[in-house]
PDB file of N, CA and C in Angstrom:
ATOM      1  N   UNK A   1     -10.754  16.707 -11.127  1.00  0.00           N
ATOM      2  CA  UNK A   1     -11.367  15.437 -11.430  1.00  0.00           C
ATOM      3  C   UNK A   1     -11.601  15.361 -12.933  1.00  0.00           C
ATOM      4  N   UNK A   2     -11.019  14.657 -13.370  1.00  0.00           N
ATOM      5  CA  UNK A   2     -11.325  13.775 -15.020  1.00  0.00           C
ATOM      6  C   UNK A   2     -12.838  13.264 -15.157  1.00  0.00           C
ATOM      7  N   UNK A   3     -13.395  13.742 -16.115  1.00  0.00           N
ATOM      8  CA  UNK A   3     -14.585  12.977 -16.487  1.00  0.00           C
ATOM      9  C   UNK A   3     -14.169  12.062 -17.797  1.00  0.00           C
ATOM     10  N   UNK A   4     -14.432  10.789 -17.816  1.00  0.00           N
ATOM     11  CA  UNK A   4     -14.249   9.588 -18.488  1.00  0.00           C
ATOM     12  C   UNK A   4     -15.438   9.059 -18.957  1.00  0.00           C
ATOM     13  N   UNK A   5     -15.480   9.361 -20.499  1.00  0.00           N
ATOM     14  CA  UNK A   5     -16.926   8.686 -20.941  1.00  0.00           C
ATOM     15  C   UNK A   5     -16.941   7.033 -20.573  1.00  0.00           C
ATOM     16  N   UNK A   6     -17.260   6.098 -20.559  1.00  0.00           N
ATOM     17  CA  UNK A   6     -17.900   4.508 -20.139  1.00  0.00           C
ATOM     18  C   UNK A   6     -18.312   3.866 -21.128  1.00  0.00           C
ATOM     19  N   UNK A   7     -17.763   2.800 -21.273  1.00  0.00           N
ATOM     20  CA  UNK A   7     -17.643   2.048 -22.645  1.00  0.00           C
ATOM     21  C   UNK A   7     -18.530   1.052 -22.324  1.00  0.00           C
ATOM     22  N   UNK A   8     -19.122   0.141 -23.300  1.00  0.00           N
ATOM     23  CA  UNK A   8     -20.461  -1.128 -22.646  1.00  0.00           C
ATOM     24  C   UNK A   8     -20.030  -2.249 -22.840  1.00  0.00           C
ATOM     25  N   UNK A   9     -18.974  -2.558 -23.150  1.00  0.00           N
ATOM     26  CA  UNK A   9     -18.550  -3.984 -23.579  1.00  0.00           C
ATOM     27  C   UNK A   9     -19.351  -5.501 -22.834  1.00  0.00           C
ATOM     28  N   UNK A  10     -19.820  -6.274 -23.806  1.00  0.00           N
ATOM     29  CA  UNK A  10     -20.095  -7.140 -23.588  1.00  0.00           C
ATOM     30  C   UNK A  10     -21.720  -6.797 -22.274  1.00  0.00           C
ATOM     31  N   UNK A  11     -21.532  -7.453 -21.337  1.00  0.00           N
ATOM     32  CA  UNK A  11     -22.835  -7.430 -20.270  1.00  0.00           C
ATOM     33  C   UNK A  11     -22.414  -6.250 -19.362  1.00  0.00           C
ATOM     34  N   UNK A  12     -21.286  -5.378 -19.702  1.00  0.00           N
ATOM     35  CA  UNK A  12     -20.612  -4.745 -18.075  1.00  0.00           C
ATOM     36  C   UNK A  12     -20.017  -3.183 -18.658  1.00  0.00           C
ATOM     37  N   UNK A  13     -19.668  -2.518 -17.634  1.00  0.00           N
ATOM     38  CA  UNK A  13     -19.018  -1.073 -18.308  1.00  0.00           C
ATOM     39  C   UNK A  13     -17.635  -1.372 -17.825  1.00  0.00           C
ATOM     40  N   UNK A  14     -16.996  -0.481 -18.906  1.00  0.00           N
ATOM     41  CA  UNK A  14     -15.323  -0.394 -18.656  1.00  0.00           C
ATOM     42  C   UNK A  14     -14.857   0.916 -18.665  1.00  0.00           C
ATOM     43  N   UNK A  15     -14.142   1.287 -17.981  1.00  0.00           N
ATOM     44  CA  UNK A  15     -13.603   2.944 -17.840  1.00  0.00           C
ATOM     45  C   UNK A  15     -12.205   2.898 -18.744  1.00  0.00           C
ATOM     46  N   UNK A  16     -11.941   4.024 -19.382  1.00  0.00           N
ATOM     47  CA  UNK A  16     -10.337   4.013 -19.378  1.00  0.00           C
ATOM     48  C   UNK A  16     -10.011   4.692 -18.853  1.00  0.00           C
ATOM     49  N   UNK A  17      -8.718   4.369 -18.498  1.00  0.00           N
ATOM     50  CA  UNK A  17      -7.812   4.808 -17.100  1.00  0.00           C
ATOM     51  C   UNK A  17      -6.689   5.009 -18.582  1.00  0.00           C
ATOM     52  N   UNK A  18      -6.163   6.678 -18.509  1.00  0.00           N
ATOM     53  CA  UNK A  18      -4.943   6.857 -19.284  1.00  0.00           C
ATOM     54  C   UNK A  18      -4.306   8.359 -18.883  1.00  0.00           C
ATOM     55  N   UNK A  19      -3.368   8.385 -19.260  1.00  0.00           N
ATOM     56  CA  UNK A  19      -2.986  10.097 -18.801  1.00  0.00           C
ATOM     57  C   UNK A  19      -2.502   9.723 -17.691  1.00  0.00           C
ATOM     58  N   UNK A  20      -2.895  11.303 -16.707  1.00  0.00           N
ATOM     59  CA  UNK A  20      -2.276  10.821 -15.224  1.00  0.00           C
ATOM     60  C   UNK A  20      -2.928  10.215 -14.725  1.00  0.00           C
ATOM     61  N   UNK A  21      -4.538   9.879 -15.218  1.00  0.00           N
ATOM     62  CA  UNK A  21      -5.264   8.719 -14.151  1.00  0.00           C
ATOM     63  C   UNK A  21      -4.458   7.580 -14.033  1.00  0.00           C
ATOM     64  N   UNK A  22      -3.250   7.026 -14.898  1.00  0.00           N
ATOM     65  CA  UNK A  22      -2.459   6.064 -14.730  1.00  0.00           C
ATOM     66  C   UNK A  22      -1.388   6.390 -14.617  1.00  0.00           C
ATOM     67  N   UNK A  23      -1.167   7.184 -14.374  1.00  0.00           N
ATOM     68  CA  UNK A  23       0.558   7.690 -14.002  1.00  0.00           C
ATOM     69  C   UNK A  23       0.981   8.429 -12.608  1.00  0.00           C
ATOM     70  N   UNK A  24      -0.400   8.640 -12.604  1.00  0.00           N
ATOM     71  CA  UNK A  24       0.204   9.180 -10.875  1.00  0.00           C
ATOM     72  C   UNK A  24      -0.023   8.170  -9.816  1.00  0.00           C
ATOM     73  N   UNK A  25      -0.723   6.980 -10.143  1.00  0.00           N
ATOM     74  CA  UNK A  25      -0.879   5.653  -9.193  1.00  0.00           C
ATOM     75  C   UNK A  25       0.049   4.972  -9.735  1.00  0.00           C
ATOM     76  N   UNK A  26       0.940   5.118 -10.826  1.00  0.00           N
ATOM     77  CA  UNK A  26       1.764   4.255 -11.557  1.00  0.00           C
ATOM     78  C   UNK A  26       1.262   3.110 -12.003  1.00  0.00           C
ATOM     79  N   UNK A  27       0.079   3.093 -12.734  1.00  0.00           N
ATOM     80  CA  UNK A  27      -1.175   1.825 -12.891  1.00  0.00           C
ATOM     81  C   UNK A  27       0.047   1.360 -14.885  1.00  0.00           C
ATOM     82  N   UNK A  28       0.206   0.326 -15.014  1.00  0.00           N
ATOM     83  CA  UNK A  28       0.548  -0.114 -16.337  1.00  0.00           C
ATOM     84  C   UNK A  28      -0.327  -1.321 -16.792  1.00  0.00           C
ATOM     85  N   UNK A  29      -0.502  -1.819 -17.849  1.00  0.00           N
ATOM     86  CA  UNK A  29      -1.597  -2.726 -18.146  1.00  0.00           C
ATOM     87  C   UNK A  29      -0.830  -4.060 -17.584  1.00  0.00           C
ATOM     88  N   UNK A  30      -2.003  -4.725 -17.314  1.00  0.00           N
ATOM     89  CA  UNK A  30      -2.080  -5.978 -16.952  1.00  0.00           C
ATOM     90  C   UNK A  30      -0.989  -6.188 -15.334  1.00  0.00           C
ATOM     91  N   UNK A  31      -1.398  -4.796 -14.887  1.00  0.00           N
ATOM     92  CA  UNK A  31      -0.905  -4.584 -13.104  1.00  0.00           C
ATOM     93  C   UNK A  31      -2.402  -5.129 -12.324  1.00  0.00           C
ATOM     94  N   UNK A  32      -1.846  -6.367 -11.119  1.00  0.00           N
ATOM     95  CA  UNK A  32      -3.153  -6.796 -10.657  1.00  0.00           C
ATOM     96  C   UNK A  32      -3.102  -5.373  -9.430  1.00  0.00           C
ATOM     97  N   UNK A  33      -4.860  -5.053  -9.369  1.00  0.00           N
ATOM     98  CA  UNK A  33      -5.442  -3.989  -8.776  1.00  0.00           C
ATOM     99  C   UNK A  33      -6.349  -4.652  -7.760  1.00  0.00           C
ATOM    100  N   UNK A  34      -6.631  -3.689  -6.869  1.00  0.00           N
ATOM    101  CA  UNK A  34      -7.829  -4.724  -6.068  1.00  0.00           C
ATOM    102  C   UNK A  34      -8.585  -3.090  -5.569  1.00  0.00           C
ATOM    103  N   UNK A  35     -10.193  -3.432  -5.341  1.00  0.00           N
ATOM    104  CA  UNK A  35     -11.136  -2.638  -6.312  1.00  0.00           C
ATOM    105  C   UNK A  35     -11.467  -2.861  -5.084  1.00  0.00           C
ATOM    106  N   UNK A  36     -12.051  -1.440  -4.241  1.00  0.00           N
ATOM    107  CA  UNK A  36     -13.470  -1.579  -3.393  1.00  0.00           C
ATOM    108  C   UNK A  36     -14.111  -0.991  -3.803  1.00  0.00           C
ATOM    109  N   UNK A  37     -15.619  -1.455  -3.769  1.00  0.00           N
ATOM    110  CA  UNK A  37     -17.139  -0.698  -3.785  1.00  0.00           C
ATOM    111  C   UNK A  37     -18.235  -0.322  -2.820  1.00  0.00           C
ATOM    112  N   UNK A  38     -18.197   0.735  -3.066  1.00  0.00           N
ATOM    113  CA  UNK A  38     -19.654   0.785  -2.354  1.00  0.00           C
ATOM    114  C   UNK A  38     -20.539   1.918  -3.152  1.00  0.00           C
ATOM    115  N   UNK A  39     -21.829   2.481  -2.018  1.00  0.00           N
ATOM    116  CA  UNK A  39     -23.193   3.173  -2.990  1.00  0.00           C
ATOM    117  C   UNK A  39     -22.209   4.041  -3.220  1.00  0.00           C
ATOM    118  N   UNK A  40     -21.596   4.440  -2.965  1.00  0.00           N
ATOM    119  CA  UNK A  40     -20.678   6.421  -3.534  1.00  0.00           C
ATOM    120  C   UNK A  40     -19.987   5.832  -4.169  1.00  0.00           C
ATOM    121  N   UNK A  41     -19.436   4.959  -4.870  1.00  0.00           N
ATOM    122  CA  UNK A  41     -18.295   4.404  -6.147  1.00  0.00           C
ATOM    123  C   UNK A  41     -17.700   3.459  -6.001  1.00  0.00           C
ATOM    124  N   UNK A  42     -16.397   3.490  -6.985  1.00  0.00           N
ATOM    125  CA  UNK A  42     -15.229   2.919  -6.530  1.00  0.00           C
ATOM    126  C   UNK A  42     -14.230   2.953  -6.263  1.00  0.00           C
ATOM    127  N   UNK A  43     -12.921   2.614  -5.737  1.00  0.00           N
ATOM    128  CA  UNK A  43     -12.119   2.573  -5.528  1.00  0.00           C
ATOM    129  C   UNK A  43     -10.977   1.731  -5.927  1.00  0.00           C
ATOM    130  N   UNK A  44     -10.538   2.235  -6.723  1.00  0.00           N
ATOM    131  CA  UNK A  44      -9.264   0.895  -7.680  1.00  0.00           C
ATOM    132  C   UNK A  44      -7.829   1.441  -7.156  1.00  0.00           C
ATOM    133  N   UNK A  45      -7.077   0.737  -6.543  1.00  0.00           N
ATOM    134  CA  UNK A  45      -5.752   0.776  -6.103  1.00  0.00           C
ATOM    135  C   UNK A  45      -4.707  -0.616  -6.685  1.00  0.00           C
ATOM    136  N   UNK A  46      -3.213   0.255  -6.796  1.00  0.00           N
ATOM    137  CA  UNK A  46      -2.195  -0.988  -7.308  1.00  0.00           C
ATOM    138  C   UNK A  46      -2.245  -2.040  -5.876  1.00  0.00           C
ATOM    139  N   UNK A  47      -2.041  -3.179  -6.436  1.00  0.00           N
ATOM    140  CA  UNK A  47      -1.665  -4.508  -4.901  1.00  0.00           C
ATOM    141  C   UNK A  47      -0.058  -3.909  -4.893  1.00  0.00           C
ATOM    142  N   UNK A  48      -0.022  -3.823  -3.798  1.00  0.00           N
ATOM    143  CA  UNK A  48       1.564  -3.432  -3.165  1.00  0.00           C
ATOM    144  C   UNK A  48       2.181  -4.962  -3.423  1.00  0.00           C
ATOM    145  N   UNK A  49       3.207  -4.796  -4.142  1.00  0.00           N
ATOM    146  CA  UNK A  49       4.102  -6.372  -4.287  1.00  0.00           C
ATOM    147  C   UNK A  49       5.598  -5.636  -3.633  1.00  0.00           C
ATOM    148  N   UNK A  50       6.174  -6.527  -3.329  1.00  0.00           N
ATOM    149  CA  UNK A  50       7.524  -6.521  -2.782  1.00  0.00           C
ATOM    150  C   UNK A  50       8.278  -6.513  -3.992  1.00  0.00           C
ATOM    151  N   UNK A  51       9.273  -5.430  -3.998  1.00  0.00           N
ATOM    152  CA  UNK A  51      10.030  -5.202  -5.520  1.00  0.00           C
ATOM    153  C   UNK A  51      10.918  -6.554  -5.396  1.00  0.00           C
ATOM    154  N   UNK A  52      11.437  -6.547  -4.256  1.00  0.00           N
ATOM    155  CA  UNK A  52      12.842  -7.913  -4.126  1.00  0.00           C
ATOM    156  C   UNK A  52      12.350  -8.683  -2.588  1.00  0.00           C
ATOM    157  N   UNK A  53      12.935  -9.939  -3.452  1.00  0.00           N
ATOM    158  CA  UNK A  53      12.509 -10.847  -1.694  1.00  0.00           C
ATOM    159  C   UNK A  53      13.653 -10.392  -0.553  1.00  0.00           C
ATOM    160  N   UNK A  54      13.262 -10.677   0.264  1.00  0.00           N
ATOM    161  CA  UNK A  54      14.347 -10.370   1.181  1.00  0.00           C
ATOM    162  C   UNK A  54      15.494 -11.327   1.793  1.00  0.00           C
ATOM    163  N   UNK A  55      16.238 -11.203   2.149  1.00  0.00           N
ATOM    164  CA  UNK A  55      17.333 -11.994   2.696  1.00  0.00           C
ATOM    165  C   UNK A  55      17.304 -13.452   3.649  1.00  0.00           C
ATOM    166  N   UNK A  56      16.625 -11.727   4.642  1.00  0.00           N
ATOM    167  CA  UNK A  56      16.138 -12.878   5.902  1.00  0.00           C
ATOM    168  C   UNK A  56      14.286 -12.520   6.401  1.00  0.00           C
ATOM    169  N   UNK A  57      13.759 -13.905   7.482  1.00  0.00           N
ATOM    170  CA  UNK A  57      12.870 -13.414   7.408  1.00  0.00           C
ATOM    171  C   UNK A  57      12.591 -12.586   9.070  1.00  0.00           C
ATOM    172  N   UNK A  58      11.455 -12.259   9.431  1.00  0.00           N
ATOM    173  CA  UNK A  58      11.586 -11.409  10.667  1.00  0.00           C
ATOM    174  C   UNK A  58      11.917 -12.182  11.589  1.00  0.00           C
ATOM    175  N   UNK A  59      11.242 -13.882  11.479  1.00  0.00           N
ATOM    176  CA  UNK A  59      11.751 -14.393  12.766  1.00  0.00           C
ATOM    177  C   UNK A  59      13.542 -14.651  12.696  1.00  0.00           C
ATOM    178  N   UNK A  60      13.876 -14.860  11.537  1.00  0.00           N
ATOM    179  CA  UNK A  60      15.564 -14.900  11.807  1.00  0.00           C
ATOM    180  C   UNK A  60      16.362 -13.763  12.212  1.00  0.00           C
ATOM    181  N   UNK A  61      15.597 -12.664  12.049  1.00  0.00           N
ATOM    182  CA  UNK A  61      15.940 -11.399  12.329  1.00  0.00           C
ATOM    183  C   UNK A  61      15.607 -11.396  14.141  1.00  0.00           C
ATOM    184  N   UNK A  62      14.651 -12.079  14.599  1.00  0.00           N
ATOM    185  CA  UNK A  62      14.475 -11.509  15.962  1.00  0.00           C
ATOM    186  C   UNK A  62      14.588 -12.694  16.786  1.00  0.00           C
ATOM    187  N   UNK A  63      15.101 -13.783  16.163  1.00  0.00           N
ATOM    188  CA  UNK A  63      15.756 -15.288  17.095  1.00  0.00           C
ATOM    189  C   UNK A  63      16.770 -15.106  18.388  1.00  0.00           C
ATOM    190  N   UNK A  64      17.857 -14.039  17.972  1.00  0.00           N
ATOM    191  CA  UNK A  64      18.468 -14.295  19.466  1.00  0.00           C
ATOM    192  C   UNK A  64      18.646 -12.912  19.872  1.00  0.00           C
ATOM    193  N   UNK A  65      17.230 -11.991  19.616  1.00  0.00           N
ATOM    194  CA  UNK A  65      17.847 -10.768  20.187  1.00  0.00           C
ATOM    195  C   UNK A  65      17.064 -10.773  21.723  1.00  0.00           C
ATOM    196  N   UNK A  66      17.701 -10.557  22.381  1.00  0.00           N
ATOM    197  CA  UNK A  66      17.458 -10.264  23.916  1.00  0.00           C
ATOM    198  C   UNK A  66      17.130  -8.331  23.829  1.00  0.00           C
ATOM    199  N   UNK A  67      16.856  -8.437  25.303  1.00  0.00           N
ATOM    200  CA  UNK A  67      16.984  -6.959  25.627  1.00  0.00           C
ATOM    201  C   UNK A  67      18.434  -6.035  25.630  1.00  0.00           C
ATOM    202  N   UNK A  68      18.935  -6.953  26.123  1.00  0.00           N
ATOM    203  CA  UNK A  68      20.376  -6.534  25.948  1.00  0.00           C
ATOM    204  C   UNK A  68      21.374  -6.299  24.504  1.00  0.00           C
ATOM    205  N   UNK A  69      20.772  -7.573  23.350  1.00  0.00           N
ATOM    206  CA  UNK A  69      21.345  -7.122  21.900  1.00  0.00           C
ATOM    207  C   UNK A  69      20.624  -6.268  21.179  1.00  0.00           C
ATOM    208  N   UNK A  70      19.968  -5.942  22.021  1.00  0.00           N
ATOM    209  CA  UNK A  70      18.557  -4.752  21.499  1.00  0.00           C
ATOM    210  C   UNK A  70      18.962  -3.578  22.003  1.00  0.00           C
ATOM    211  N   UNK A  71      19.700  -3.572  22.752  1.00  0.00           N
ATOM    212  CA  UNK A  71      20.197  -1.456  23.620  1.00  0.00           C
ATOM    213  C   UNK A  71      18.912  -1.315  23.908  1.00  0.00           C
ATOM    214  N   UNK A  72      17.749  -1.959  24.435  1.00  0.00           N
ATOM    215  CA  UNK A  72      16.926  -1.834  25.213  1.00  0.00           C
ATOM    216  C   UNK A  72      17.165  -0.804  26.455  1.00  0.00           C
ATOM    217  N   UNK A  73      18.241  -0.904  27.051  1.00  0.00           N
ATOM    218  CA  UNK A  73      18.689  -0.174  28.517  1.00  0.00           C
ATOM    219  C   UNK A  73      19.137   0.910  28.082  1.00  0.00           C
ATOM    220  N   UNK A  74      18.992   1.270  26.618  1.00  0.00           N
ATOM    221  CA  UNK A  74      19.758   2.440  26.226  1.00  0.00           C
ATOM    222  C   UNK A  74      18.409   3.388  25.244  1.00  0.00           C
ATOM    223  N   UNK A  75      17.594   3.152  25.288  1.00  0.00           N
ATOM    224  CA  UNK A  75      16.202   3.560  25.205  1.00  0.00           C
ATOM    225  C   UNK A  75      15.845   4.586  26.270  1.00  0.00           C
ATOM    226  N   UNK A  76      15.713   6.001  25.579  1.00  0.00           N
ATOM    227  CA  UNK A  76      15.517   7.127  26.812  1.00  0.00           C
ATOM    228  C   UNK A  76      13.853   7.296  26.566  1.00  0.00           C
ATOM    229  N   UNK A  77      13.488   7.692  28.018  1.00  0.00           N
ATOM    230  CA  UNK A  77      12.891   8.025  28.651  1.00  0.00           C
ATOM    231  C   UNK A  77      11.405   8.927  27.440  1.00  0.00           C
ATOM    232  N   UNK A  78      10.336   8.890  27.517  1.00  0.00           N
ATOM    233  CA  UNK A  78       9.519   9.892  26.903  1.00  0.00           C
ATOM    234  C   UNK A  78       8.946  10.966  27.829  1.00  0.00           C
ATOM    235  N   UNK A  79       8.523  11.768  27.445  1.00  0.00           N
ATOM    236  CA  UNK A  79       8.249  12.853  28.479  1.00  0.00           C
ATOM    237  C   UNK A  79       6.804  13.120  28.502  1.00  0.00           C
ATOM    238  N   UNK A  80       6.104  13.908  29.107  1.00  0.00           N
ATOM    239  CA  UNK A  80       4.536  13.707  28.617  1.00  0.00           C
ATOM    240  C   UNK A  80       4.338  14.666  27.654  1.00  0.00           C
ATOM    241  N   UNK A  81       5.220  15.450  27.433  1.00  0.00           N
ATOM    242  CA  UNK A  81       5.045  16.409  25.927  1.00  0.00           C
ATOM    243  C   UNK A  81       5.044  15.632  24.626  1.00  0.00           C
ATOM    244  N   UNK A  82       5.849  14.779  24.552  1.00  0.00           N
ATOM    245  CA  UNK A  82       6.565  13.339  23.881  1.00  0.00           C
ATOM    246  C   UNK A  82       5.253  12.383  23.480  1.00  0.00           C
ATOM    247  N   UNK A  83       4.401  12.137  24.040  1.00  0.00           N
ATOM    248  CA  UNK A  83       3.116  11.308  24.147  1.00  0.00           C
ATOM    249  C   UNK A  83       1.865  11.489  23.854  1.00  0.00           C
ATOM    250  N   UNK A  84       2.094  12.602  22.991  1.00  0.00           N
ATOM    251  CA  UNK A  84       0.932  13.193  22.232  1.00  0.00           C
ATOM    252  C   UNK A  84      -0.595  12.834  22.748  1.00  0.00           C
ATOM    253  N   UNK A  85      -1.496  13.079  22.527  1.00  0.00           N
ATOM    254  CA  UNK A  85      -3.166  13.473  22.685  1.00  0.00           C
ATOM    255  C   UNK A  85      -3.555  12.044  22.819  1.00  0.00           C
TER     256      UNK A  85
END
């Protein structure tokens, strides 16, 4: 764990985040983050964005599949070893 002195800017504190505190979350400036709090701290994580849009969407993807264009009938069996706790 990094100890990070706390800066006072303005009415509020600001941390810096540099080194691997930003490189192993892959954090770069002006990446939107979304922050939980509670009494034990915080928690700052990257927002997951989609690198590329996609093609199609799920419902065009699952419009005419039946059980049958699905190999549904070709789906084996689980066992109760298979079905964990």
């Amino acid at each position: 764990m990094r100890k990070t002195p706390q800066a006072k800017p303005d009415n509020g504190l600001a941390l810096r985040v540099s080194g691997l505190m930003a490189k192993v979350p892959n954090f770069s400036a002006g990446d939107p983050v979304t922050v939980d709090v509670s009494e034990r701290g915080l928690v700052v994580k990257p927002v997951n964005r989609c690198r590329e849009s996609l093609i199609y969407t799920e419902s065009e993807l699952l419009a005419d599949l039946t059980p049958e264009t699905a190999h549904a009938d070709e789906l084996t069996r689980l066992t109760d070893n298979e079905f964990g706790d």
